[in-house]
C-alpha atoms as a PDB file:
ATOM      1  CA  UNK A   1       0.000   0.000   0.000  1.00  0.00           C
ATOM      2  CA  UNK A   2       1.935   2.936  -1.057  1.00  0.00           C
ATOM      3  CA  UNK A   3       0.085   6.631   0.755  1.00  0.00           C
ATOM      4  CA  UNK A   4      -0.849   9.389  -1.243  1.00  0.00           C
ATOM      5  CA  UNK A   5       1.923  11.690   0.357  1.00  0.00           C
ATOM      6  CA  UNK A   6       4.486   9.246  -1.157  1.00  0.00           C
ATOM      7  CA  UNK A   7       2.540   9.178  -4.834  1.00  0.00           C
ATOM      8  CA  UNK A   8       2.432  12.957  -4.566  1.00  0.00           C
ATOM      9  CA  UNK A   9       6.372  13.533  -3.459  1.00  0.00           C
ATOM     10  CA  UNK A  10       7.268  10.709  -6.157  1.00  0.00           C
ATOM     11  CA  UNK A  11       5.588  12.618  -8.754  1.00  0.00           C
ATOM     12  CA  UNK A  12       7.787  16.242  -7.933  1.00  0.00           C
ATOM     13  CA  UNK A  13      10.886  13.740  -8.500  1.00  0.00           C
ATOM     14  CA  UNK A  14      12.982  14.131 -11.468  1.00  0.00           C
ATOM     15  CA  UNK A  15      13.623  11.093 -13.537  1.00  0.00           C
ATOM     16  CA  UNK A  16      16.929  10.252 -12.154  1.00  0.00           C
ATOM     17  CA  UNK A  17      15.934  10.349  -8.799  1.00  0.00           C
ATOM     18  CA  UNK A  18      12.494   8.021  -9.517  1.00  0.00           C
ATOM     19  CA  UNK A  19      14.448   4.727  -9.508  1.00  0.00           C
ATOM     20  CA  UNK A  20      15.808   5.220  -6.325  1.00  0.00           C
ATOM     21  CA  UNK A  21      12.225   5.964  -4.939  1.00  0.00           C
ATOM     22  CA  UNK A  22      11.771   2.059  -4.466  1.00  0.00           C
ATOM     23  CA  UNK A  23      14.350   2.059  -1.600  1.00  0.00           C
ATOM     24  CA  UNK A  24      13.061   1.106   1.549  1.00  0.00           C
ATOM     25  CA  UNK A  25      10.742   4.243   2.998  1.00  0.00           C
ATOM     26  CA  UNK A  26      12.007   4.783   6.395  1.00  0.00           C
ATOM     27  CA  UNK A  27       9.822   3.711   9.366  1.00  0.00           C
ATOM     28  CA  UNK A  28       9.138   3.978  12.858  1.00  0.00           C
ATOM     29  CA  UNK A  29      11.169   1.766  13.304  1.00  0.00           C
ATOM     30  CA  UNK A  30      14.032   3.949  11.993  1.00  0.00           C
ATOM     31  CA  UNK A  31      16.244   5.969  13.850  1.00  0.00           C
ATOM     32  CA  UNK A  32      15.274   9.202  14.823  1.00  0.00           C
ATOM     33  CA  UNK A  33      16.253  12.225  13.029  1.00  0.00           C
ATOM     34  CA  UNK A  34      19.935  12.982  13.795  1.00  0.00           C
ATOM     35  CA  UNK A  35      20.464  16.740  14.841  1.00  0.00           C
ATOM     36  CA  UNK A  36      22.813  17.634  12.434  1.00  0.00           C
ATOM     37  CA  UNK A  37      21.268  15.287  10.040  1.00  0.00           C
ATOM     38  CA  UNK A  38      19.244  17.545   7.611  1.00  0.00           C
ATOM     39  CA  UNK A  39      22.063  19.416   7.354  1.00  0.00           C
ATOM     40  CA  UNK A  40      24.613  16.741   6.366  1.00  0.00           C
ATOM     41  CA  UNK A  41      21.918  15.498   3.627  1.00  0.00           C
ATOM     42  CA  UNK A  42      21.180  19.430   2.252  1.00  0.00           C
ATOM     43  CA  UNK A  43      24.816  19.287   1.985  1.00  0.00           C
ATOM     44  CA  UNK A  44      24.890  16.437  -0.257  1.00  0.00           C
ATOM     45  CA  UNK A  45      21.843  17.168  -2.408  1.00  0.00           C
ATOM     46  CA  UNK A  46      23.392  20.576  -3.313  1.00  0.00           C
ATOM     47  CA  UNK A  47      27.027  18.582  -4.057  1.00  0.00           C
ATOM     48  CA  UNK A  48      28.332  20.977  -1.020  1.00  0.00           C
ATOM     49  CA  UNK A  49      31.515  18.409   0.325  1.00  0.00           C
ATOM     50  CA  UNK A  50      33.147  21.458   2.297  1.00  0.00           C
ATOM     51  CA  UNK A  51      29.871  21.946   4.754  1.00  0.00           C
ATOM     52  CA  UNK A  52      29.892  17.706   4.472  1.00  0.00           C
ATOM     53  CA  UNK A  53      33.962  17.336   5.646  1.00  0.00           C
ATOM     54  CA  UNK A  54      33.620  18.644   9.473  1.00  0.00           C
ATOM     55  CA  UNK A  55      30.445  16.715   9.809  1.00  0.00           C
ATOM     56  CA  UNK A  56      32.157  13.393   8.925  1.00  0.00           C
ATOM     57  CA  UNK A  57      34.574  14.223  10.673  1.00  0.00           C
ATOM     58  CA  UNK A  58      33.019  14.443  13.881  1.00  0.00           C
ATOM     59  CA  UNK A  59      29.822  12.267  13.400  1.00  0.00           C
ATOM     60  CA  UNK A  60      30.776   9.029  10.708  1.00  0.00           C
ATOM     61  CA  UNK A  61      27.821   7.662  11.368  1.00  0.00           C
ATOM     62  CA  UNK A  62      26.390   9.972   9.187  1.00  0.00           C
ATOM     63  CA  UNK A  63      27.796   8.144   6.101  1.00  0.00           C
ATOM     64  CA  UNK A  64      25.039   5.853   6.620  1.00  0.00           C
ATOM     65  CA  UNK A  65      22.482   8.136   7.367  1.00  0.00           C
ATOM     66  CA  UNK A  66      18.936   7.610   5.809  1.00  0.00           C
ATOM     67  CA  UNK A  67      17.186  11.065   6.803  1.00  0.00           C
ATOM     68  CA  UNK A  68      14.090   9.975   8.725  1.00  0.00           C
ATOM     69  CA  UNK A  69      11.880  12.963   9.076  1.00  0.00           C
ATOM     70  CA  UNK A  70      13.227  15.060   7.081  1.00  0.00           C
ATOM     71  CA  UNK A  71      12.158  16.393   3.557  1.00  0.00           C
ATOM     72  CA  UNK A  72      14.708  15.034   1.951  1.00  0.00           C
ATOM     73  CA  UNK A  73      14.283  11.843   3.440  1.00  0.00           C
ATOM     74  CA  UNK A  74      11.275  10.489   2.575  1.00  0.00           C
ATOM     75  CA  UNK A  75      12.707   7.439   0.584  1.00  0.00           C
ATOM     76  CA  UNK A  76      15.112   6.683   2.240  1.00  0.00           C
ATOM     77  CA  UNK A  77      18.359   8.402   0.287  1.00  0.00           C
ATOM     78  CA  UNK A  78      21.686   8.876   2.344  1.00  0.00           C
ATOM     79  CA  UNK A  79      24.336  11.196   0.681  1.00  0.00           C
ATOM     80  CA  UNK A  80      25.611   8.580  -1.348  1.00  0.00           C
ATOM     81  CA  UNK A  81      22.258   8.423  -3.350  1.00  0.00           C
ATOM     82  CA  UNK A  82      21.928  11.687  -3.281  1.00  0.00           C
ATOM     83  CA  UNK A  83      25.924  12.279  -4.926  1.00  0.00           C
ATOM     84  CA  UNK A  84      24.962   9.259  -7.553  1.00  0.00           C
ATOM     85  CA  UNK A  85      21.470  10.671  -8.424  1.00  0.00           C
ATOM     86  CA  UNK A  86      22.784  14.400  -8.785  1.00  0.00           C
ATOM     87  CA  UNK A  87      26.124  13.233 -10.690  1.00  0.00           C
ATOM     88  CA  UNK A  88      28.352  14.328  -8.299  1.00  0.00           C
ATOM     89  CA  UNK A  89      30.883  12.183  -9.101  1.00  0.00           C
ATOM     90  CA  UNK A  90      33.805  14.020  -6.853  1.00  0.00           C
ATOM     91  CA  UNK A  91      31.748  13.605  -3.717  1.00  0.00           C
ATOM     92  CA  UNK A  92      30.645   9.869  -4.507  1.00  0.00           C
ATOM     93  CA  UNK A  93      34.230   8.740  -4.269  1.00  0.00           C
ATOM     94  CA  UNK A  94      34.748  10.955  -1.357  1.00  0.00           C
ATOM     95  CA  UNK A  95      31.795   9.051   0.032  1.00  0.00           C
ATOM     96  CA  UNK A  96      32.850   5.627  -0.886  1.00  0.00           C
ATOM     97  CA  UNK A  97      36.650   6.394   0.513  1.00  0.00           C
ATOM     98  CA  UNK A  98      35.148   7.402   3.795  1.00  0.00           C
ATOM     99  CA  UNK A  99      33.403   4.135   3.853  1.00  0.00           C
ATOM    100  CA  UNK A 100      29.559   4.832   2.667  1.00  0.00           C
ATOM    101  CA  UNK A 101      27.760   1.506   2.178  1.00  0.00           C
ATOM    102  CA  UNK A 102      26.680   0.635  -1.074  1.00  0.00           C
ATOM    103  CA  UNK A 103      24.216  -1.728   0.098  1.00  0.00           C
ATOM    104  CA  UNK A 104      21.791   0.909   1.665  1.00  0.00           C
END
């Protein structure tokens, strides 16, 4: 059963992001929101690795970070998604050198 908020925010998606809309949408059962979160993932939409480096830096668990609550969470993308979907080459090896999982 997929909710009309989810048809409605799949339908402002462009049509690279769309296949990555059938990841996994986040839960309650999902951790909660991470306070620096948002920003790490606004980062990584807008390709923006120098805001990105001191957050790594002093939270890695953000590399796997799925962005629960957030608007820019709502399927699920972390900031390797968001680097792949947005061509962002640069910051996807970045990414992948820091250790993002490529099976989220």
């Amino acid at each position: 059963h997929v909710s009309a908020d989810y048809r409605r925010e799949y339908s402002k998606l462009s049509t690279l992001e769309r296949p990555m809309a059938s990841l996994p949408i986040p839960s309650q059962h999902d951790k909660p929101l991470l306070p620096y979160g948002k920003d790490f993932l606004d980062a990584a939409q807008r390709g923006d690795q120098q805001a990105m480096e001191p957050l790594i830096d002093e939270h890695p668990e953000l590399l796997s970070y799925r962005g629960k609550g957030c608007t820019l969470g709502f399927i699920g993308h972390t900031a390797l998604h968001w680097s792949a979907a947005k061509g962002y080459i640069g910051m996807m090896c970045w990414l992948l050198d820091r250790g993002a999982d490529t099976e989220l």
